[in-house]
Every structure is written in C-alpha cells, then in structure tokens.
Protein backbone atom coordinates (compact mmCIF):
# COMPACT_ATOMS: atom_id res chain seq x y z
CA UNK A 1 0.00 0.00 0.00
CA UNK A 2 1.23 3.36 -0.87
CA UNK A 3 0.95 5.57 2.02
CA UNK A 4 0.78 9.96 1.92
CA UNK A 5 0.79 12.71 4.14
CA UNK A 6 -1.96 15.10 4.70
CA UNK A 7 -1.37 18.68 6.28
CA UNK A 8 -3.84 19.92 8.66
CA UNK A 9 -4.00 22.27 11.49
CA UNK A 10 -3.69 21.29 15.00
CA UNK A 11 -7.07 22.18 16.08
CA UNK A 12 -8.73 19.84 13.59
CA UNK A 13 -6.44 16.99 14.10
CA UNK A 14 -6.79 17.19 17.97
CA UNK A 15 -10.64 17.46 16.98
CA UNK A 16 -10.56 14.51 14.61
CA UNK A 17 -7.99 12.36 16.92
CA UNK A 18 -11.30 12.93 19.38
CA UNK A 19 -13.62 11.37 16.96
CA UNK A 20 -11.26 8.19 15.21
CA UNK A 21 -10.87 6.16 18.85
CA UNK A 22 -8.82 3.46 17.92
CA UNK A 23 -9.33 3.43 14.38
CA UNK A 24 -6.44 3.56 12.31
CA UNK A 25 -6.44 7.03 10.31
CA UNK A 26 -6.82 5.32 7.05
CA UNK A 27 -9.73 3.43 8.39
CA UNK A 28 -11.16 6.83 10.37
CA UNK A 29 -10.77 8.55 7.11
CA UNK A 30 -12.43 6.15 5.00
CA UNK A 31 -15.59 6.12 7.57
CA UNK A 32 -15.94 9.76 6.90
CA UNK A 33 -15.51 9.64 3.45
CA UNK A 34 -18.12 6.76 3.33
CA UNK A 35 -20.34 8.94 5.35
CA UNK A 36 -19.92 11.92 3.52
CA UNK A 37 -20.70 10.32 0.28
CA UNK A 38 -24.07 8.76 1.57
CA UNK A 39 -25.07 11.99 2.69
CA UNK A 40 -24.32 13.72 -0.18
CA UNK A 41 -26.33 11.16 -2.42
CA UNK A 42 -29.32 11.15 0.13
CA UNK A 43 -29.38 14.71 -0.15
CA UNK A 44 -29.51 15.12 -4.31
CA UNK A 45 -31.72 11.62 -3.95
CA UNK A 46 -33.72 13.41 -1.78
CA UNK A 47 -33.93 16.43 -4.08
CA UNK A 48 -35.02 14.20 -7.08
CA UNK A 49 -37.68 12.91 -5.20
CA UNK A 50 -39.21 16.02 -4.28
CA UNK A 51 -39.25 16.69 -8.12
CA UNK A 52 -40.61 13.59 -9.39
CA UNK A 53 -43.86 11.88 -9.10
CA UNK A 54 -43.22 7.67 -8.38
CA UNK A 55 -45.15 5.29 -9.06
CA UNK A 56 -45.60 2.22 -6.84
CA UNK A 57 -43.37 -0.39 -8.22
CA UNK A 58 -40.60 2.68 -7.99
CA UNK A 59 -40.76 3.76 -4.52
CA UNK A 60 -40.98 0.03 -3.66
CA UNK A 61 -37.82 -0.32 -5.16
CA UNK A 62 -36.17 2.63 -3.24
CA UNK A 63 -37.58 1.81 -0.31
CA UNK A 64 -36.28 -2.07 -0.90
CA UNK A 65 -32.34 -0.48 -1.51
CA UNK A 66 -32.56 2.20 1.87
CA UNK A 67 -33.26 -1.15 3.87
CA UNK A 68 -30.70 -2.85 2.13
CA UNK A 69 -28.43 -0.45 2.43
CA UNK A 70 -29.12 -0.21 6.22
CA UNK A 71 -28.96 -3.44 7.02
CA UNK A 72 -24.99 -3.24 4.80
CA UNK A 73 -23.92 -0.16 7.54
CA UNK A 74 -25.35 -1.72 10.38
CA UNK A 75 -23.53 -4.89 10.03
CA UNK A 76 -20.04 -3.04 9.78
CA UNK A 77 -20.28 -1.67 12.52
C-alpha cells in the first residue's frame, strides 16, 4: 500500500484524533468519506424525489435499496 501525508492544522487533528478512537487514520478517514458520500447522495436523492412523481413499483424499489443499504452499515459496525 502506498501511504501519503496530509497537512492539517492542530485544532482539527486534535478534533478529529477525538472522533477516530482506535481506528487507524486510514480506516477513520475512509468512515468519513463513506459517510460523507451517503449523505451527499441522500441529499440530491432526496432532491429528485421532491421533483418527481413515483409510481408504486418505484418507490418500492427505493424503499427495498434504503433497507438494504441499512442493514450493509449496520452490520459493519
């Protein structure tokens, strides 16, 4: 594995050493940029949603992958 260095100030990496626990950085940093990524595509699915009439058979389907998807996070954790 390739590893890098990233610069940051010492108020956000005594903030973010409070948050990772015992992670490892690379697995802290992954987490967030999981996170971040799932709420960035709730948000814009969110958004399309509000825009869009479904049908049945659609929202049964969305509904069907948030559950899914729930049941992936919870597990990891």
């Amino acid at each position: 594995m390739n590893l890098t260095t990233i610069t940051v100030s010492v108020e956000t990496k005594k903030m973010l050493e409070r948050l990772k626990g015992d992670l490892s950085w690379d697995e802290f940093l992954r987490h967030i940029a999981v996170e971040y990524s799932r709420i960035v595509r709730s948000k814009y699915a969110g958004k399309y949603l509000k825009e869009r009439k479904l049908d049945d058979e659609e929202a049964e389907f969305i509904l069907k992958s948030i559950e899914e998807g729930r049941k992936h996070w919870v597990s990891r954790e």
